[in-house]
PDB file of N, CA and C in Angstrom:
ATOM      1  N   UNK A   1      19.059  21.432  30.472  1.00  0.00           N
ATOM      2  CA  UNK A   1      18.759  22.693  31.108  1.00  0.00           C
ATOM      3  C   UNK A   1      18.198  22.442  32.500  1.00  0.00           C
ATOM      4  N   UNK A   2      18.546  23.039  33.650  1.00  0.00           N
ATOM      5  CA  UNK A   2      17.951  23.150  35.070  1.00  0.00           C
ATOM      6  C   UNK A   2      17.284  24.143  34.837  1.00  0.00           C
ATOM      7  N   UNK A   3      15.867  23.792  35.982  1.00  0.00           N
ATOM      8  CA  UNK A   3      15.362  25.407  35.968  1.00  0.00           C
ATOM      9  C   UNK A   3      14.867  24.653  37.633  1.00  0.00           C
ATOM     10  N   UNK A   4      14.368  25.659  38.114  1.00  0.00           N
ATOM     11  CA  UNK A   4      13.573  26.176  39.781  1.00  0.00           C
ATOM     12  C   UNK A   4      12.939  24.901  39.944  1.00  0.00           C
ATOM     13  N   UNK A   5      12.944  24.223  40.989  1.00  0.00           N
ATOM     14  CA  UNK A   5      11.700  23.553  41.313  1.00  0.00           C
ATOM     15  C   UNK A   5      10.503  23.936  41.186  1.00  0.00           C
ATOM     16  N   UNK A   6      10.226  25.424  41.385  1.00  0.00           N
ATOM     17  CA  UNK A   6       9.399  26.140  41.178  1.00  0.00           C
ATOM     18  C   UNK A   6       8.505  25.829  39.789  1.00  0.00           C
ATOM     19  N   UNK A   7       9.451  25.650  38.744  1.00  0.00           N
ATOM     20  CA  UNK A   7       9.001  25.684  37.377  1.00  0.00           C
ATOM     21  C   UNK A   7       7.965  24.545  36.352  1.00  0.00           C
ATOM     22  N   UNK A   8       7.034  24.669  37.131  1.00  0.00           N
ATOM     23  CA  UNK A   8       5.804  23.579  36.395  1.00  0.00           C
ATOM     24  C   UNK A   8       5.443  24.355  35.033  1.00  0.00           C
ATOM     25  N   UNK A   9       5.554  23.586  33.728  1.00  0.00           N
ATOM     26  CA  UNK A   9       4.512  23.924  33.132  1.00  0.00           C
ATOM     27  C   UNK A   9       4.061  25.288  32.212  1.00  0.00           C
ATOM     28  N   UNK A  10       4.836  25.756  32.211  1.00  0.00           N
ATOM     29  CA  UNK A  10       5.495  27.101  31.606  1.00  0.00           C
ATOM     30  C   UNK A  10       5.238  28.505  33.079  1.00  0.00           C
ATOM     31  N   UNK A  11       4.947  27.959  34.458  1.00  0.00           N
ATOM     32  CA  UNK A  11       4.415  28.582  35.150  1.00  0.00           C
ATOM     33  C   UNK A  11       5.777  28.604  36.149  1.00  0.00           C
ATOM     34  N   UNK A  12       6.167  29.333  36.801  1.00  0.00           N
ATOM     35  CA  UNK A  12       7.150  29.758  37.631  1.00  0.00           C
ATOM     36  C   UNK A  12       6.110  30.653  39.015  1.00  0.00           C
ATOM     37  N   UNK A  13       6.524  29.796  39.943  1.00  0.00           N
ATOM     38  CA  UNK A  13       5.717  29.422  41.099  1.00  0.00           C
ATOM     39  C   UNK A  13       6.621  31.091  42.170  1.00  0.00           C
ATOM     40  N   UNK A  14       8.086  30.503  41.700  1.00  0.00           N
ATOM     41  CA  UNK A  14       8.818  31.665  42.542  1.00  0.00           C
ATOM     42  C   UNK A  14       8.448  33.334  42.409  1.00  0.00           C
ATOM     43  N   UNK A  15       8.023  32.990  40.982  1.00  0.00           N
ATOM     44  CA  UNK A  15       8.188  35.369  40.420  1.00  0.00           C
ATOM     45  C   UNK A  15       6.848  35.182  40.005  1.00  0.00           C
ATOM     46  N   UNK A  16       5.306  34.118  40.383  1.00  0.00           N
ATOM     47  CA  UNK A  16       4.146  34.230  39.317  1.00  0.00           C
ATOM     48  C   UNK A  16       3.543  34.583  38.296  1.00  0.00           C
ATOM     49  N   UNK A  17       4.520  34.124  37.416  1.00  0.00           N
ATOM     50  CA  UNK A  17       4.383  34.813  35.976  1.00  0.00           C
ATOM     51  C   UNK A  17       4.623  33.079  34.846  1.00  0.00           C
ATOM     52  N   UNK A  18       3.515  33.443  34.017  1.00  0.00           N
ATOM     53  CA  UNK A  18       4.200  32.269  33.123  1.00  0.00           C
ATOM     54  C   UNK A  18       5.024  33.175  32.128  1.00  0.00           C
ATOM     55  N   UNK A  19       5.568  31.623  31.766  1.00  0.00           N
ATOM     56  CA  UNK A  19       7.445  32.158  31.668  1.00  0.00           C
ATOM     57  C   UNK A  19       7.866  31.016  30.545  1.00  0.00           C
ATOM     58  N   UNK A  20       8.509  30.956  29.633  1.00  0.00           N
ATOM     59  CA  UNK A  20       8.762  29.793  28.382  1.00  0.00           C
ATOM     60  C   UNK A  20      10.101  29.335  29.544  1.00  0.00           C
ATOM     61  N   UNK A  21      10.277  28.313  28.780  1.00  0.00           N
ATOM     62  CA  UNK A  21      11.637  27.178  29.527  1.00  0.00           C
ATOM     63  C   UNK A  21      12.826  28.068  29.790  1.00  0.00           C
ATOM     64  N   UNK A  22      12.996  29.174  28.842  1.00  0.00           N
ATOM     65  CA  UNK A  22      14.509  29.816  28.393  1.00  0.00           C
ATOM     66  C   UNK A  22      14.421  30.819  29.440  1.00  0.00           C
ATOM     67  N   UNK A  23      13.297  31.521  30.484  1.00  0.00           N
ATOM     68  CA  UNK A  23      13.448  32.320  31.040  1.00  0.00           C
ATOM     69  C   UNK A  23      14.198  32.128  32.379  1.00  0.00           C
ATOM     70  N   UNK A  24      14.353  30.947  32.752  1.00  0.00           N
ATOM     71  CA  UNK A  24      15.304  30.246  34.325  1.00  0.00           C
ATOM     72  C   UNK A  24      16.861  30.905  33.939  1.00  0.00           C
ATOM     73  N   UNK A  25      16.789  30.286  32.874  1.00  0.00           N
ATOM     74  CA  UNK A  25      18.663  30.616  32.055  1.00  0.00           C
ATOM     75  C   UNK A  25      19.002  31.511  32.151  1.00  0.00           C
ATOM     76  N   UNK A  26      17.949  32.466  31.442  1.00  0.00           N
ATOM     77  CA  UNK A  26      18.060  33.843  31.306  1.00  0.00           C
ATOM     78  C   UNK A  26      18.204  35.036  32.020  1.00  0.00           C
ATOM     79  N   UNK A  27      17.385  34.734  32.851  1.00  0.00           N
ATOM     80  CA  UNK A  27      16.580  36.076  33.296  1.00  0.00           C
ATOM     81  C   UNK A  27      16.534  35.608  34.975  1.00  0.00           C
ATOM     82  N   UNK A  28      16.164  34.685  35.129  1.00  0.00           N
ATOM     83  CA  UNK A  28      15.825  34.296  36.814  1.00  0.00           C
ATOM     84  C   UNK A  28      17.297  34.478  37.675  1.00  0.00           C
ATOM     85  N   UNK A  29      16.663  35.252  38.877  1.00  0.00           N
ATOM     86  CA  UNK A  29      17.994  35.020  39.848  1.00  0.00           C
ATOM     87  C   UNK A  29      18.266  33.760  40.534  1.00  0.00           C
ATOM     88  N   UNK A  30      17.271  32.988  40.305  1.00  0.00           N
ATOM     89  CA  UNK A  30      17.119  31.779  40.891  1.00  0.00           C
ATOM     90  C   UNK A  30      17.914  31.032  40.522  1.00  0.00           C
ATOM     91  N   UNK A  31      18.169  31.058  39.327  1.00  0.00           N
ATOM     92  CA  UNK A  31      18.655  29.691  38.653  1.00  0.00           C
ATOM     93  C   UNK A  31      20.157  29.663  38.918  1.00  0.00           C
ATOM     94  N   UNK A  32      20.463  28.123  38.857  1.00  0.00           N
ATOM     95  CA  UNK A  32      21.808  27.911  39.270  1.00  0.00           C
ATOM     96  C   UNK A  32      23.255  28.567  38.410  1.00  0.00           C
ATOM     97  N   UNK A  33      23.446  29.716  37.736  1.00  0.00           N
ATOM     98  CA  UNK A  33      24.152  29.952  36.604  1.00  0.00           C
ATOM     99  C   UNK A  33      25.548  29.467  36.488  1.00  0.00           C
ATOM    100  N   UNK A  34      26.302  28.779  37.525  1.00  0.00           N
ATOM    101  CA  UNK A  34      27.760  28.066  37.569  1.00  0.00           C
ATOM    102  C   UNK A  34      27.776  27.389  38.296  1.00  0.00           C
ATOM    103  N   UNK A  35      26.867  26.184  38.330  1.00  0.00           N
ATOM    104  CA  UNK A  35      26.504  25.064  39.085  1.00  0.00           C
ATOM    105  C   UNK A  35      27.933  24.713  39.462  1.00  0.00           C
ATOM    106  N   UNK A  36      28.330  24.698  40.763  1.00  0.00           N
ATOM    107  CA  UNK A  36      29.149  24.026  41.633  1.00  0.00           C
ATOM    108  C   UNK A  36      29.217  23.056  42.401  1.00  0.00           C
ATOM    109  N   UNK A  37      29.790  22.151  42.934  1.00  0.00           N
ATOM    110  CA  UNK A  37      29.376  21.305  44.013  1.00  0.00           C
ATOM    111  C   UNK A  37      29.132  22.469  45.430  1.00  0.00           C
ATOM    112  N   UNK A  38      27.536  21.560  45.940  1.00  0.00           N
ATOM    113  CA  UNK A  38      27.703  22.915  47.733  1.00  0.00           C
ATOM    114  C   UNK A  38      29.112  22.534  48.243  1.00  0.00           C
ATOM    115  N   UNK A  39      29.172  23.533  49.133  1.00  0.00           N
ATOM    116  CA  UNK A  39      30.229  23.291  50.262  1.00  0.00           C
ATOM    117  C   UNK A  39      30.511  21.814  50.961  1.00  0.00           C
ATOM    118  N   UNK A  40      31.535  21.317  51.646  1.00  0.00           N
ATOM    119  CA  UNK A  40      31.646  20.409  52.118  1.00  0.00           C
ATOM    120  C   UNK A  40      30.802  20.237  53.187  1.00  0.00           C
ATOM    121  N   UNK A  41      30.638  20.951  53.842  1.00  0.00           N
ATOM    122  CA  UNK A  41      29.499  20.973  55.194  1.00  0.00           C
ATOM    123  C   UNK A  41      27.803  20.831  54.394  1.00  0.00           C
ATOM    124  N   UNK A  42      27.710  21.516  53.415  1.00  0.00           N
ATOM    125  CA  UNK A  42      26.701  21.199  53.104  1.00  0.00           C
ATOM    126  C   UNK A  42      26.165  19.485  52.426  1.00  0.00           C
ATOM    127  N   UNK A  43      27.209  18.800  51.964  1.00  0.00           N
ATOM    128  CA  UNK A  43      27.326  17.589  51.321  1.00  0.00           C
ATOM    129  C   UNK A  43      27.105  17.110  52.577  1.00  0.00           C
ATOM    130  N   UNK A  44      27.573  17.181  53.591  1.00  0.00           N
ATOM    131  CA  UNK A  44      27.596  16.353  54.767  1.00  0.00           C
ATOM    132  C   UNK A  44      26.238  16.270  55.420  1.00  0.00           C
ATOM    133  N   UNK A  45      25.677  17.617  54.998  1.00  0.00           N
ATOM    134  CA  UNK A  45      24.449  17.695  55.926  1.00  0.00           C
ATOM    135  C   UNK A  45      23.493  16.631  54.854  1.00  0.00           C
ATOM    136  N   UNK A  46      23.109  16.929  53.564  1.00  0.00           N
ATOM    137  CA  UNK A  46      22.711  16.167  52.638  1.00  0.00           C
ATOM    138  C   UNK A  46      22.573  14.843  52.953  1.00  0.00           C
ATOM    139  N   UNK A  47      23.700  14.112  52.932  1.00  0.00           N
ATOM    140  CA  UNK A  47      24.271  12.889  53.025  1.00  0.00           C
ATOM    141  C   UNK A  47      23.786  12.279  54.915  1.00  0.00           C
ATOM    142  N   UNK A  48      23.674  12.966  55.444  1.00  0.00           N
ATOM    143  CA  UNK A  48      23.199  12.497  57.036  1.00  0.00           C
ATOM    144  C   UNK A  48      22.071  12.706  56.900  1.00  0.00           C
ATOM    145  N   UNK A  49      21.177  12.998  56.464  1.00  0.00           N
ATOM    146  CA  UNK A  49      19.579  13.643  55.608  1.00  0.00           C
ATOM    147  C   UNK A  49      18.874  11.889  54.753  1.00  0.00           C
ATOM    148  N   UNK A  50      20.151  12.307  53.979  1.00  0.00           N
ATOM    149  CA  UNK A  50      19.826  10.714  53.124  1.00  0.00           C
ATOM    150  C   UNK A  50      19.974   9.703  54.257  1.00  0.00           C
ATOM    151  N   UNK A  51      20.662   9.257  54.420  1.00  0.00           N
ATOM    152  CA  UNK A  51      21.005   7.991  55.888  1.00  0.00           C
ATOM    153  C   UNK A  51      19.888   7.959  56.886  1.00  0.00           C
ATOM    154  N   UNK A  52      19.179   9.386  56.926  1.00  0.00           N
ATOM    155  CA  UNK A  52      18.125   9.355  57.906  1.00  0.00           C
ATOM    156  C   UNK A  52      17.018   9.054  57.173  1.00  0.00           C
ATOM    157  N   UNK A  53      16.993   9.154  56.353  1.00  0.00           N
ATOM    158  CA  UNK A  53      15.750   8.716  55.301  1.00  0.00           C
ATOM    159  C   UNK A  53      15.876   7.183  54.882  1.00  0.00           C
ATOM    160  N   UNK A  54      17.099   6.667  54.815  1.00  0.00           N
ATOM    161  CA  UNK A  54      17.569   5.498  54.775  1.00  0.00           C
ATOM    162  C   UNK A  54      16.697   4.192  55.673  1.00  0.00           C
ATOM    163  N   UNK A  55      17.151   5.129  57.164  1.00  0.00           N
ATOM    164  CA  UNK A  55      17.173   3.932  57.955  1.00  0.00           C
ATOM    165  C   UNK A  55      15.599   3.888  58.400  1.00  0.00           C
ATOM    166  N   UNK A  56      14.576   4.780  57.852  1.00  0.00           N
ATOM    167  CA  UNK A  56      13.241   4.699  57.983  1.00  0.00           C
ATOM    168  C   UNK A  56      12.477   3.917  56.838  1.00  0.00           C
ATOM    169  N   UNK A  57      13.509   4.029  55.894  1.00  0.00           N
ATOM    170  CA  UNK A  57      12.909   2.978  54.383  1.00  0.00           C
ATOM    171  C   UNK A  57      14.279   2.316  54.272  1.00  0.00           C
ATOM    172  N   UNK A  58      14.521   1.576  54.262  1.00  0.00           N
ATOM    173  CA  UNK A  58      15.433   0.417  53.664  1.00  0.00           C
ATOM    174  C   UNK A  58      15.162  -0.208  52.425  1.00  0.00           C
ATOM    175  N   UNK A  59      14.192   0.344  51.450  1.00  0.00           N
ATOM    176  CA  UNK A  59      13.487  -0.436  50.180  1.00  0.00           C
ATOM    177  C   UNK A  59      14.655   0.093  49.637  1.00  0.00           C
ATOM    178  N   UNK A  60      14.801  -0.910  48.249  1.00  0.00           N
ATOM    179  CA  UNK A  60      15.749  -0.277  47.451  1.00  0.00           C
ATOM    180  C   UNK A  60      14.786  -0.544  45.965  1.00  0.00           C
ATOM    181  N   UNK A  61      15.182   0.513  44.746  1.00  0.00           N
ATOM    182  CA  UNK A  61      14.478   0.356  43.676  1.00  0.00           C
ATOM    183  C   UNK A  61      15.278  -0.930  43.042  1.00  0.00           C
ATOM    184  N   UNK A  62      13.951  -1.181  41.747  1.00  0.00           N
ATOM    185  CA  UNK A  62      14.256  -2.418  40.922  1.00  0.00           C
ATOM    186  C   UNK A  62      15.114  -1.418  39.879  1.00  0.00           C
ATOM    187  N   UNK A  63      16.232  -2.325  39.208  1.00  0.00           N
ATOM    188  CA  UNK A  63      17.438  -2.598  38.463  1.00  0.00           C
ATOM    189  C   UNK A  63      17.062  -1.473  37.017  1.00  0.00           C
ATOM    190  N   UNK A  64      15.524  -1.536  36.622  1.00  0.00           N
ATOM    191  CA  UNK A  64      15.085  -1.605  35.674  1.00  0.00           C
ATOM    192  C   UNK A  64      14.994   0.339  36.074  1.00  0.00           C
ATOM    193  N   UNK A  65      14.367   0.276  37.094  1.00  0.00           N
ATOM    194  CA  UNK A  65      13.980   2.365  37.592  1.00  0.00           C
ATOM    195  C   UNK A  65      15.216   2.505  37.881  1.00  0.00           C
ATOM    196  N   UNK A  66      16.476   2.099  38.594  1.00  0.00           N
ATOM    197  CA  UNK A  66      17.763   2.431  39.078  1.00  0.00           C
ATOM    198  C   UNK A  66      18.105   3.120  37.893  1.00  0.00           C
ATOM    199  N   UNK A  67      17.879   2.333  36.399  1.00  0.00           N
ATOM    200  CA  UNK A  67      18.663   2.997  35.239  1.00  0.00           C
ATOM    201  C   UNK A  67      17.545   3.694  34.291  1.00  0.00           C
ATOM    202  N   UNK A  68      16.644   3.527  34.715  1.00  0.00           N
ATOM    203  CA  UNK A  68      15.429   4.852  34.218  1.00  0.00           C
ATOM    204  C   UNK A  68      15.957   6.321  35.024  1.00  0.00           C
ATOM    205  N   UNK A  69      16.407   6.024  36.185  1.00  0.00           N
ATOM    206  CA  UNK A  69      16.752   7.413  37.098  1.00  0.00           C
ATOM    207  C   UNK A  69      18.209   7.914  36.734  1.00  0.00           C
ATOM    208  N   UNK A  70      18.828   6.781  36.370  1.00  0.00           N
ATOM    209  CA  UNK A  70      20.499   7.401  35.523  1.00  0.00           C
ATOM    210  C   UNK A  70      20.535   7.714  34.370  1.00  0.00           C
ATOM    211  N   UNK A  71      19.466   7.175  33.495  1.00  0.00           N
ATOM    212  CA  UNK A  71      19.231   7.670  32.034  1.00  0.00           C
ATOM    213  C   UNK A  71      19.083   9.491  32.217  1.00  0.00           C
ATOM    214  N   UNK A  72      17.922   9.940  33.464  1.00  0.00           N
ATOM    215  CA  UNK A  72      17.781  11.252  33.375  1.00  0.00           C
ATOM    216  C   UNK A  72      18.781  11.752  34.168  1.00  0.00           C
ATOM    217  N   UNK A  73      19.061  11.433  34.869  1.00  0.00           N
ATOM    218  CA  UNK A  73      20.519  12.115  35.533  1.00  0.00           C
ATOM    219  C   UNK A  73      21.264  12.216  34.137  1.00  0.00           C
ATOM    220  N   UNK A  74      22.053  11.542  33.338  1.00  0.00           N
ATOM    221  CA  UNK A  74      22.873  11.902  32.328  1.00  0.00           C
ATOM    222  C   UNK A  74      22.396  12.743  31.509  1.00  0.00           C
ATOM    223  N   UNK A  75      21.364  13.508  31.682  1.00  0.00           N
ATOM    224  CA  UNK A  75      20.921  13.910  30.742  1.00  0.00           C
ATOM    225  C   UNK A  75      20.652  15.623  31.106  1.00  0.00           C
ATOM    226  N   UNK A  76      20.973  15.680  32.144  1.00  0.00           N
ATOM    227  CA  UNK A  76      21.017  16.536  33.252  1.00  0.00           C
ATOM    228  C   UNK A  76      22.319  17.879  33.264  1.00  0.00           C
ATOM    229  N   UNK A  77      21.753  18.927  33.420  1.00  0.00           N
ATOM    230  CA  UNK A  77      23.466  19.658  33.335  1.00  0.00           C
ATOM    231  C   UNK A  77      24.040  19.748  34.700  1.00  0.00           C
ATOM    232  N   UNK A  78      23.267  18.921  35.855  1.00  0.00           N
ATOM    233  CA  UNK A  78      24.436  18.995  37.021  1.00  0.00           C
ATOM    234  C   UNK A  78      25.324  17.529  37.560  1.00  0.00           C
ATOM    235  N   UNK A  79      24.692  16.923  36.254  1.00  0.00           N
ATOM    236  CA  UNK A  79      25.369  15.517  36.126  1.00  0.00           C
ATOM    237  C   UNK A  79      26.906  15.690  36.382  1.00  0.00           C
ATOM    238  N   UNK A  80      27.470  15.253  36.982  1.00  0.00           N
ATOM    239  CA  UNK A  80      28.864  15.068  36.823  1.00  0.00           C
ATOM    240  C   UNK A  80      29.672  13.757  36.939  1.00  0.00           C
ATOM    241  N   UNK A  81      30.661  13.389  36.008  1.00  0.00           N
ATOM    242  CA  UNK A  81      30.916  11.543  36.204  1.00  0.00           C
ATOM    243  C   UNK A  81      32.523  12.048  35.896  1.00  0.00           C
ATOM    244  N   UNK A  82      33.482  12.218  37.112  1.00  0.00           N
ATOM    245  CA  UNK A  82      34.732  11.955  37.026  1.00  0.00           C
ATOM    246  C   UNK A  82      34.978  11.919  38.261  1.00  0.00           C
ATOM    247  N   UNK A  83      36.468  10.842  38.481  1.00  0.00           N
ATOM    248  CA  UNK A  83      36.436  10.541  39.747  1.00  0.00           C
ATOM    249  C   UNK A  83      35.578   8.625  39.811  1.00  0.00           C
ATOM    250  N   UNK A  84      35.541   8.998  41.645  1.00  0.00           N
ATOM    251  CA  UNK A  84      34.977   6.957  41.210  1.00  0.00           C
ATOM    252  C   UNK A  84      33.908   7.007  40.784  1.00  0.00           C
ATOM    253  N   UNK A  85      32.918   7.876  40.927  1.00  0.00           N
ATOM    254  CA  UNK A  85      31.298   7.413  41.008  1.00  0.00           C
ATOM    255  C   UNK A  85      30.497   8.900  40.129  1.00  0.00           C
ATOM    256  N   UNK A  86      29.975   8.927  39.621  1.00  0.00           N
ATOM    257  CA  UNK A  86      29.134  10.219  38.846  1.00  0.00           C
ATOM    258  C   UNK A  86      28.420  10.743  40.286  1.00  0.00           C
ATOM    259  N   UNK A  87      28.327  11.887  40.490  1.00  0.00           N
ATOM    260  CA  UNK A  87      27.454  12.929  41.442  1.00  0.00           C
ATOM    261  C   UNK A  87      26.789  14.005  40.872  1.00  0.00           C
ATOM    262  N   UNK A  88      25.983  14.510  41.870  1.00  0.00           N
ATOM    263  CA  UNK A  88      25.117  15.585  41.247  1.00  0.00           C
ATOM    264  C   UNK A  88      25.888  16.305  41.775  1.00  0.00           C
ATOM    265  N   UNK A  89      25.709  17.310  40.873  1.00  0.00           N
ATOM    266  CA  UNK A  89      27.036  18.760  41.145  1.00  0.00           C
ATOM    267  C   UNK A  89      25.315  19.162  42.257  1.00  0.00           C
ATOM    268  N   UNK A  90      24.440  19.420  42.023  1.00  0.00           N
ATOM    269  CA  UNK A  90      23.216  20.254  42.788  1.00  0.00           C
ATOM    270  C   UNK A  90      23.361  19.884  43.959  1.00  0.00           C
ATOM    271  N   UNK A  91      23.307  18.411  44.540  1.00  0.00           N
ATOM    272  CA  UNK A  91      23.264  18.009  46.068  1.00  0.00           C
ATOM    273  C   UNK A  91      24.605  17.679  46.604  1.00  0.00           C
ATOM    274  N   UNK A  92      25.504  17.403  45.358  1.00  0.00           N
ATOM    275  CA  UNK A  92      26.527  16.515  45.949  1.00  0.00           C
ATOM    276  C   UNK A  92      26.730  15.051  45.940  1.00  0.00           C
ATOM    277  N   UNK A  93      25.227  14.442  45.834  1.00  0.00           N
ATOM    278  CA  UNK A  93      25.406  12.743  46.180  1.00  0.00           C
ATOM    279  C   UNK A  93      25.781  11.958  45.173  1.00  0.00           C
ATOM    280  N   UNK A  94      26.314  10.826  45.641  1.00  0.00           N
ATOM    281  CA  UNK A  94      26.807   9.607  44.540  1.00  0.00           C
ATOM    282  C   UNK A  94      25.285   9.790  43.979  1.00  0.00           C
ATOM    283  N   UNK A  95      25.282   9.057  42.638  1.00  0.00           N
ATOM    284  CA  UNK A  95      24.286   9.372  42.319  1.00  0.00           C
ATOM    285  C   UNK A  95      23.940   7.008  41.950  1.00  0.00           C
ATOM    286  N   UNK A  96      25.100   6.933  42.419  1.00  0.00           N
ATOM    287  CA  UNK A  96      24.768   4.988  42.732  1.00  0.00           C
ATOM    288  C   UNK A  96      23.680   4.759  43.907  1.00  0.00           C
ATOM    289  N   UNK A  97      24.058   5.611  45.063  1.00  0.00           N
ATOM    290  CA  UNK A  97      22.900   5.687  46.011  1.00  0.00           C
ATOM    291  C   UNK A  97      21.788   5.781  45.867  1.00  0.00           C
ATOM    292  N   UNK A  98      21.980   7.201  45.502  1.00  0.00           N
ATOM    293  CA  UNK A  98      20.911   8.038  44.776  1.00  0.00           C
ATOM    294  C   UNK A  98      19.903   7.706  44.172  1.00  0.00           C
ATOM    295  N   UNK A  99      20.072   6.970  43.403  1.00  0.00           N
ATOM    296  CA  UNK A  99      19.246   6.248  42.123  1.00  0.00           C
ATOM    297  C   UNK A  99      18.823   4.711  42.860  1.00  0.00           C
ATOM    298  N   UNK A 100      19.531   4.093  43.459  1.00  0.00           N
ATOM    299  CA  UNK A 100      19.012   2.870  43.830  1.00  0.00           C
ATOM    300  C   UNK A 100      18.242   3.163  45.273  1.00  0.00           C
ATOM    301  N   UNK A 101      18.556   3.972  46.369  1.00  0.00           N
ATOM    302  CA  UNK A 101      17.589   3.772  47.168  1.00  0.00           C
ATOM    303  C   UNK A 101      16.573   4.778  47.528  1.00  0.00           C
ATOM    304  N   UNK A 102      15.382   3.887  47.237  1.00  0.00           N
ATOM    305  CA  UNK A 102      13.632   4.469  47.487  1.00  0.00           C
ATOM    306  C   UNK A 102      13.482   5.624  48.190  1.00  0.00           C
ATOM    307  N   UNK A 103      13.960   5.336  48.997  1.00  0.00           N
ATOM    308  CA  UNK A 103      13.994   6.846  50.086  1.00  0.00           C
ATOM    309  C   UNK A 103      14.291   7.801  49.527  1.00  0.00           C
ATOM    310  N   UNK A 104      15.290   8.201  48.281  1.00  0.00           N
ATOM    311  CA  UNK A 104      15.697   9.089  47.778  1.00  0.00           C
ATOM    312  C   UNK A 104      15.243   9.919  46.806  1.00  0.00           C
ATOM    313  N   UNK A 105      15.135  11.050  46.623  1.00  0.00           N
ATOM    314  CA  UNK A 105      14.165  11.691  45.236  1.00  0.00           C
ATOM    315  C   UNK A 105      15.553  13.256  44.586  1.00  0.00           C
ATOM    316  N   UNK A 106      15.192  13.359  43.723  1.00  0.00           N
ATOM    317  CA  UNK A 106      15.929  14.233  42.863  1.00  0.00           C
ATOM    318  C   UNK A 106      15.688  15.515  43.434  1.00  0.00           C
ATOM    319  N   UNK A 107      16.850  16.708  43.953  1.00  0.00           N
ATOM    320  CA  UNK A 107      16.662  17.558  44.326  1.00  0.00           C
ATOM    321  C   UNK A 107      15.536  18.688  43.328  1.00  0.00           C
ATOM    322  N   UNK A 108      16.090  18.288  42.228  1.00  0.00           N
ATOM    323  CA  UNK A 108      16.003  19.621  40.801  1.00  0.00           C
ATOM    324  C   UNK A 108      14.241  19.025  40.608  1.00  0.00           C
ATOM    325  N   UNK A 109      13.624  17.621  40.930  1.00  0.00           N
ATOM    326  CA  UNK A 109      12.077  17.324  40.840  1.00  0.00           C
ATOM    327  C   UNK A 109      12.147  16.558  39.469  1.00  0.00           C
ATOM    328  N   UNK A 110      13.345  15.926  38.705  1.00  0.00           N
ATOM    329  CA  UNK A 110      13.318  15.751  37.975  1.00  0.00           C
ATOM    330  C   UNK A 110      12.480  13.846  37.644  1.00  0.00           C
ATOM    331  N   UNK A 111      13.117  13.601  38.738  1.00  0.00           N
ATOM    332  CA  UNK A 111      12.472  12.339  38.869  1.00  0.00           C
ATOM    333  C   UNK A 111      10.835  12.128  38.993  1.00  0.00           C
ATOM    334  N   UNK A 112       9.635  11.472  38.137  1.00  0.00           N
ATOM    335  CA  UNK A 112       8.821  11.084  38.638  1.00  0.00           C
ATOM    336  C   UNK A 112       8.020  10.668  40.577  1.00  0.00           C
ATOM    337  N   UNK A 113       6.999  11.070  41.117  1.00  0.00           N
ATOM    338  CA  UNK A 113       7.557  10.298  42.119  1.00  0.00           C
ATOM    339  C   UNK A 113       6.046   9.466  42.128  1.00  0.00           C
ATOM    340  N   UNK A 114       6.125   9.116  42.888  1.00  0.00           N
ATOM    341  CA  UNK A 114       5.027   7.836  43.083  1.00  0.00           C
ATOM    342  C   UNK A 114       3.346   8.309  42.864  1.00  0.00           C
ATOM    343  N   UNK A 115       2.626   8.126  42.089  1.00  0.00           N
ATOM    344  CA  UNK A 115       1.824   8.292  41.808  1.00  0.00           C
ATOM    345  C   UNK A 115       1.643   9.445  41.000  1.00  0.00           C
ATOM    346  N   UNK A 116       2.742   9.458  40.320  1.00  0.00           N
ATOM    347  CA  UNK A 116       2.175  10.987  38.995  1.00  0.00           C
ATOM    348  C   UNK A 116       2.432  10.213  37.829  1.00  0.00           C
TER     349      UNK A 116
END
């Protein structure tokens, strides 16, 4: 299930109301209801976004978080794997990038990030 970035905790940050998990699906205009890939212009902008984030961190994650971060991507409903490489239907990106370099974080917040 996706829900809002917004959505900590049974608390929905966007409409301030706490809200059980099922209400994003349901009820929110927010939520993605026929997750698509964005537009091509938008992938592009993404992807020159990442590269710029790139070339300010060059770290790349260890082998061990690369597939802690693909375990939850697959697990994900904007996962998508056909074609050469699995992408997120949400941003668009390979999700080989994605997952291996540091600079990078999960649009949807799904990923841990450094110090939580």
């Amino acid at each position: 299930m996706i829900t809002c970035k917004t959505f900590k905790g049974g608390y929905c940050e966007k409409v301030k109301v706490h809200v059980d998990k099922n209400y994003c699906e349901n009820f929110c205009k927010h939520y993605p209801k026929d997750l698509k890939f964005p537009s091509g212009m938008k992938q592009a902008k993404n992807f020159a976004t990442a590269i710029g984030k790139r070339v300010v961190n060059r770290k790349n994650r260890s082998e061990k978080e690369i597939k802690r971060l693909k375990d939850i991507c697959k697990s994900c409903d904007a996962y998508h794997e056909q074609g050469l490489t699995p992408r997120c239907k949400y941003c668009g990106c390979c999700l080989n990038l994605k997952t291996k370099w540091e600079s990078e974080d999960c649009p949807l917040g799904k990923w841990a990030t450094k110090g939580e």
